[in-house]
C-alpha atoms as a PDB file:
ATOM      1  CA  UNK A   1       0.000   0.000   0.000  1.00  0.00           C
ATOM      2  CA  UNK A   2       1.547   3.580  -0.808  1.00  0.00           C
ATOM      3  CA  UNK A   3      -0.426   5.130   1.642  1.00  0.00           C
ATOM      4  CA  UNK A   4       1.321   8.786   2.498  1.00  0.00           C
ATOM      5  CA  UNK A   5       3.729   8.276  -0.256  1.00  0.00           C
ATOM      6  CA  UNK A   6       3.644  11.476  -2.210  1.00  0.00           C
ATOM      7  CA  UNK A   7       5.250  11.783  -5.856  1.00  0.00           C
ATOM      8  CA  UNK A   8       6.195   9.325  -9.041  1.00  0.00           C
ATOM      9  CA  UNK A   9       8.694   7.458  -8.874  1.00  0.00           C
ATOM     10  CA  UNK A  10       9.602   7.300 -12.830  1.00  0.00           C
ATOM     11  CA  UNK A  11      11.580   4.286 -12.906  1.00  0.00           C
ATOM     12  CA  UNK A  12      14.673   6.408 -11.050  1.00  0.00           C
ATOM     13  CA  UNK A  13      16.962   6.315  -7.962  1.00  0.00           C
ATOM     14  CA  UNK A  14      16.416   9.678  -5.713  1.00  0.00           C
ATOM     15  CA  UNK A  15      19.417  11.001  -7.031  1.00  0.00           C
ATOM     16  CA  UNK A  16      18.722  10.790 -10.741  1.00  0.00           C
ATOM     17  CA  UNK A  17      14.443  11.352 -10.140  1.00  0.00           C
ATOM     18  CA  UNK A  18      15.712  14.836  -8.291  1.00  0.00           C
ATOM     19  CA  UNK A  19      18.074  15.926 -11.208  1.00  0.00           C
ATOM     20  CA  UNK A  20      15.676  15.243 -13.969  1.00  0.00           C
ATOM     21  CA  UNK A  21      12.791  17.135 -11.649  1.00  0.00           C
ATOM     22  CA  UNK A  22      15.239  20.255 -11.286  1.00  0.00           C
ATOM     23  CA  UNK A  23      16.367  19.998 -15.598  1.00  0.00           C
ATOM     24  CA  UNK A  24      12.733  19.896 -16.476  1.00  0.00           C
ATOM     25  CA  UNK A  25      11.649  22.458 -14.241  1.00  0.00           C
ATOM     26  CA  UNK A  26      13.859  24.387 -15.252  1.00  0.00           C
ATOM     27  CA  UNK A  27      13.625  23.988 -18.796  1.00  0.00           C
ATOM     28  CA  UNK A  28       9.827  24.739 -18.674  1.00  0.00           C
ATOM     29  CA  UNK A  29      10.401  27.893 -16.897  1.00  0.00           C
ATOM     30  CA  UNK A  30      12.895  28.600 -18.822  1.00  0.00           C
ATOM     31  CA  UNK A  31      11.682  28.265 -22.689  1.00  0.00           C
ATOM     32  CA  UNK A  32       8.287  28.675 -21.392  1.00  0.00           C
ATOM     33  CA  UNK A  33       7.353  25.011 -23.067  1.00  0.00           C
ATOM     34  CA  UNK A  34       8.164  21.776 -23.362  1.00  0.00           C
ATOM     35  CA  UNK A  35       7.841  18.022 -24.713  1.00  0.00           C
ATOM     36  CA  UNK A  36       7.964  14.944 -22.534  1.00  0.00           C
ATOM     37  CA  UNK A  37       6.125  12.122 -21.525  1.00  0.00           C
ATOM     38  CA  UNK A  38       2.619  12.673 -19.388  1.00  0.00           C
ATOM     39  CA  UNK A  39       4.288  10.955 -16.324  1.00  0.00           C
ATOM     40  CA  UNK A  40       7.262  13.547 -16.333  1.00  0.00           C
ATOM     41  CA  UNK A  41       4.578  16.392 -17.116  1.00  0.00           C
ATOM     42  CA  UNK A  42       2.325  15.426 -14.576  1.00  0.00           C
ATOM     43  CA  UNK A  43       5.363  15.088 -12.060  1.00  0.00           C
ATOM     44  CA  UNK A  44       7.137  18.783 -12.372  1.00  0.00           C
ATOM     45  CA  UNK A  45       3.418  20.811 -12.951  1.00  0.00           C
ATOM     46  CA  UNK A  46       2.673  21.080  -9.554  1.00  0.00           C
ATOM     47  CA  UNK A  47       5.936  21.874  -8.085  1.00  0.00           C
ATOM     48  CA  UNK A  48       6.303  24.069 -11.061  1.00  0.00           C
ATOM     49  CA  UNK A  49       3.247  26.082 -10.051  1.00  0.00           C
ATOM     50  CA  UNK A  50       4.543  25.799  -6.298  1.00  0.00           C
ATOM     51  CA  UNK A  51       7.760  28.086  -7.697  1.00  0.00           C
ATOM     52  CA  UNK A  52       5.634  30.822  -9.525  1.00  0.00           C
ATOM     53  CA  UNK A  53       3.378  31.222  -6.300  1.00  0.00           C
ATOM     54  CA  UNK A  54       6.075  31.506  -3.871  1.00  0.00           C
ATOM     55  CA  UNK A  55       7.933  34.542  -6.032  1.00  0.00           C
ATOM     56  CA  UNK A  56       4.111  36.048  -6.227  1.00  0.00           C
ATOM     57  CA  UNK A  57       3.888  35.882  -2.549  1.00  0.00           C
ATOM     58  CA  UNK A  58       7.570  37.092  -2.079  1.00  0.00           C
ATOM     59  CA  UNK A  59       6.837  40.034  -4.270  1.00  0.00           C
ATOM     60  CA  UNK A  60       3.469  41.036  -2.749  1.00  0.00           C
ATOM     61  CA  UNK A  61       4.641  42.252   0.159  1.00  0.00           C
ATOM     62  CA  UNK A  62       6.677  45.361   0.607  1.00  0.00           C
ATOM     63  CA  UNK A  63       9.652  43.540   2.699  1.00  0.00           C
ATOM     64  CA  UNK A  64      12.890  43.766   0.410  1.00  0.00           C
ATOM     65  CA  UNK A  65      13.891  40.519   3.495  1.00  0.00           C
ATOM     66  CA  UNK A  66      11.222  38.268   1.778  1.00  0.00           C
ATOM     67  CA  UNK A  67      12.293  38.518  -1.436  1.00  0.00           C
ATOM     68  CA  UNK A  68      15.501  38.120  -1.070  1.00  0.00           C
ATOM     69  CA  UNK A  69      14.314  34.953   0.851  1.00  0.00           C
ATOM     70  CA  UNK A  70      12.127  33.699  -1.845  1.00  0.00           C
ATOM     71  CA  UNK A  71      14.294  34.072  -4.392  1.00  0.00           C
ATOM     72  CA  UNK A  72      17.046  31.976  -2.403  1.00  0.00           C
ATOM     73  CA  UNK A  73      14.390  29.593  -1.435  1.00  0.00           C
ATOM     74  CA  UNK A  74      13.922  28.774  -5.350  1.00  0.00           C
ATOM     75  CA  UNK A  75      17.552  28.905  -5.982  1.00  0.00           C
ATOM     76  CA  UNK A  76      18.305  26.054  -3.405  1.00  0.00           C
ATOM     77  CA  UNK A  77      15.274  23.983  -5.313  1.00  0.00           C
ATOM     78  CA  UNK A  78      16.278  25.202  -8.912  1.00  0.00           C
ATOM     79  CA  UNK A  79      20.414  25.777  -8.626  1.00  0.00           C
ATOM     80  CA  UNK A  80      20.308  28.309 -11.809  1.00  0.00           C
ATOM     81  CA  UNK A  81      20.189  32.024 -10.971  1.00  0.00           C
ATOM     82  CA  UNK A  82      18.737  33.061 -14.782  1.00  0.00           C
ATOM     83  CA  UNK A  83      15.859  31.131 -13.998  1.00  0.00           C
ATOM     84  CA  UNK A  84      15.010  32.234 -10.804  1.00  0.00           C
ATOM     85  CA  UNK A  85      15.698  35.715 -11.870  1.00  0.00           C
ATOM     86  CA  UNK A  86      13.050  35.386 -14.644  1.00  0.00           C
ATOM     87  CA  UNK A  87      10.407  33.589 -12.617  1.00  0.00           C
ATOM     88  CA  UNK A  88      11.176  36.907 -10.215  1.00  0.00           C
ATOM     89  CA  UNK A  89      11.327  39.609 -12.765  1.00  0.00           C
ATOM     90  CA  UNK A  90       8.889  37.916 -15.726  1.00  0.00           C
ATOM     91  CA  UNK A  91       6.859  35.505 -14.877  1.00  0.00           C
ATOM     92  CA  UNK A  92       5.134  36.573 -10.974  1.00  0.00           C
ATOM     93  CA  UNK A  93       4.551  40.171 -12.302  1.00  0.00           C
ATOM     94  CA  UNK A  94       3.119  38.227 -15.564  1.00  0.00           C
ATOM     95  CA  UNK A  95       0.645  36.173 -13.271  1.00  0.00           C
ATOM     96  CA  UNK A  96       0.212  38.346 -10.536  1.00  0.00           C
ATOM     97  CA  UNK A  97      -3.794  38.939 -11.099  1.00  0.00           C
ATOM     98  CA  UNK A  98      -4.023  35.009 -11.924  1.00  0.00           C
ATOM     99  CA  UNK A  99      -5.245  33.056  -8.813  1.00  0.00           C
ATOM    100  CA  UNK A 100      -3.002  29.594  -9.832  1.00  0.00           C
ATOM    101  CA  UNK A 101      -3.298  27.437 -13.164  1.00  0.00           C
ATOM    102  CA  UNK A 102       0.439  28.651 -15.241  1.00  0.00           C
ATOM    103  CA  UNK A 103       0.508  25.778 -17.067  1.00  0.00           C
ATOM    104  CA  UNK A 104      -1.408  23.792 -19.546  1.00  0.00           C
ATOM    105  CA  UNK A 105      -1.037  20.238 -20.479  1.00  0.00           C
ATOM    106  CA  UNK A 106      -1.306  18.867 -23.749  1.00  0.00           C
ATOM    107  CA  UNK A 107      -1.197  15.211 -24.798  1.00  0.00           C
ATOM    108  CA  UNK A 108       0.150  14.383 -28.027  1.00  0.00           C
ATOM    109  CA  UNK A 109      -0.429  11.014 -28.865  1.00  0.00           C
ATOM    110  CA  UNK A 110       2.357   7.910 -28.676  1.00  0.00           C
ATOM    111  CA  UNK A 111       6.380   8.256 -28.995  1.00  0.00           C
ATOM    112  CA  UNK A 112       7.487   5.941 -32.022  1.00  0.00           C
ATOM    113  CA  UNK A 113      10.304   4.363 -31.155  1.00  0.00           C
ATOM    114  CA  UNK A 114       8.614   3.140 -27.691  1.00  0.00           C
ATOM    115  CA  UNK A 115       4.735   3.950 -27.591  1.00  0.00           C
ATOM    116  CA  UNK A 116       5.371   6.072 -24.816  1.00  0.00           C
ATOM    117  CA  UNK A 117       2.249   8.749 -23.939  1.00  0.00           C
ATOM    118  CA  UNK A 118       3.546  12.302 -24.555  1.00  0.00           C
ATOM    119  CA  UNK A 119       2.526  15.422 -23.629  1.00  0.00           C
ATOM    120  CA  UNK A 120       3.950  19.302 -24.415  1.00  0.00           C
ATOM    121  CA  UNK A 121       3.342  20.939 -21.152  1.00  0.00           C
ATOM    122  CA  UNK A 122       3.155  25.094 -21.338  1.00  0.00           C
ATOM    123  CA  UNK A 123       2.838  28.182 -19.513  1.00  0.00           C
ATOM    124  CA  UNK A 124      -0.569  29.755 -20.037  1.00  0.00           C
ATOM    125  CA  UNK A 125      -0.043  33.333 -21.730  1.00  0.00           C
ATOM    126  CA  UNK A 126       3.526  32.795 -22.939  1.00  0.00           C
ATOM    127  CA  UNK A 127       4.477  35.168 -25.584  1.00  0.00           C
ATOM    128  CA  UNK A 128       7.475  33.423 -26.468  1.00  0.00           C
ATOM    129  CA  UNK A 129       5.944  30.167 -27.543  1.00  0.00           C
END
């Protein structure tokens, strides 16, 4: 029974299943969009969401402290400082009257070589896709 077992798995030790979470967080927030499989998409789009929110939050308030604070909290999870300084500077000014929901799923259908279920997962309102 997996009772209070939160997250996927996807086939990986801890080590690798945390690097690929960080690379395709990254890349999503990053390029704004990407293509993967649905269990990788499913797997990063909350956490994902989790990062946008906390730089909202950290930017609401007038304290320079809590930015500073949120925006080392997401380098700690994310480890890339252009990335953190765009979900800072782009995207929680972008979202800031949106109450949650930055990213869109869609599924594309089966991989060739190995019938796996893909998906291209997106930021809503991205100009850049």
């Amino acid at each position: 029974m997996r009772h209070k077992v939160a997250g996927k798995r996807l086939g990986r030790d801890m080590g690798h299943r945390n690097a690929l979470r960080r690379n395709l967080i990254n890349d999503l927030l990053r390029l704004g969009r990407i293509r993967t499989t649905e269990a990788k998409a499913r797997a990063i789009r909350g956490e994902a969401e989790k990062m946008i929110t906390l730089a909202k939050r950290s930017l609401a308030h007038d304290d320079p402290n809590r930015a500073v604070h949120g925006r080392r909290i997401l380098f700690a999870r994310l480890r890339n400082k252009e990335v953190v300084a765009k979900v800072f500077d782009e995207l929680a000014p972008r979202y800031e009257d949106r109450p949650g929901g930055y990213t869109r799923m869609y599924k594309l259908g089966m991989r060739k070589g190995d019938a796996a279920k893909m998906a291209l997962i997106e930021l809503v309102d991205n100009e850049e896709a």
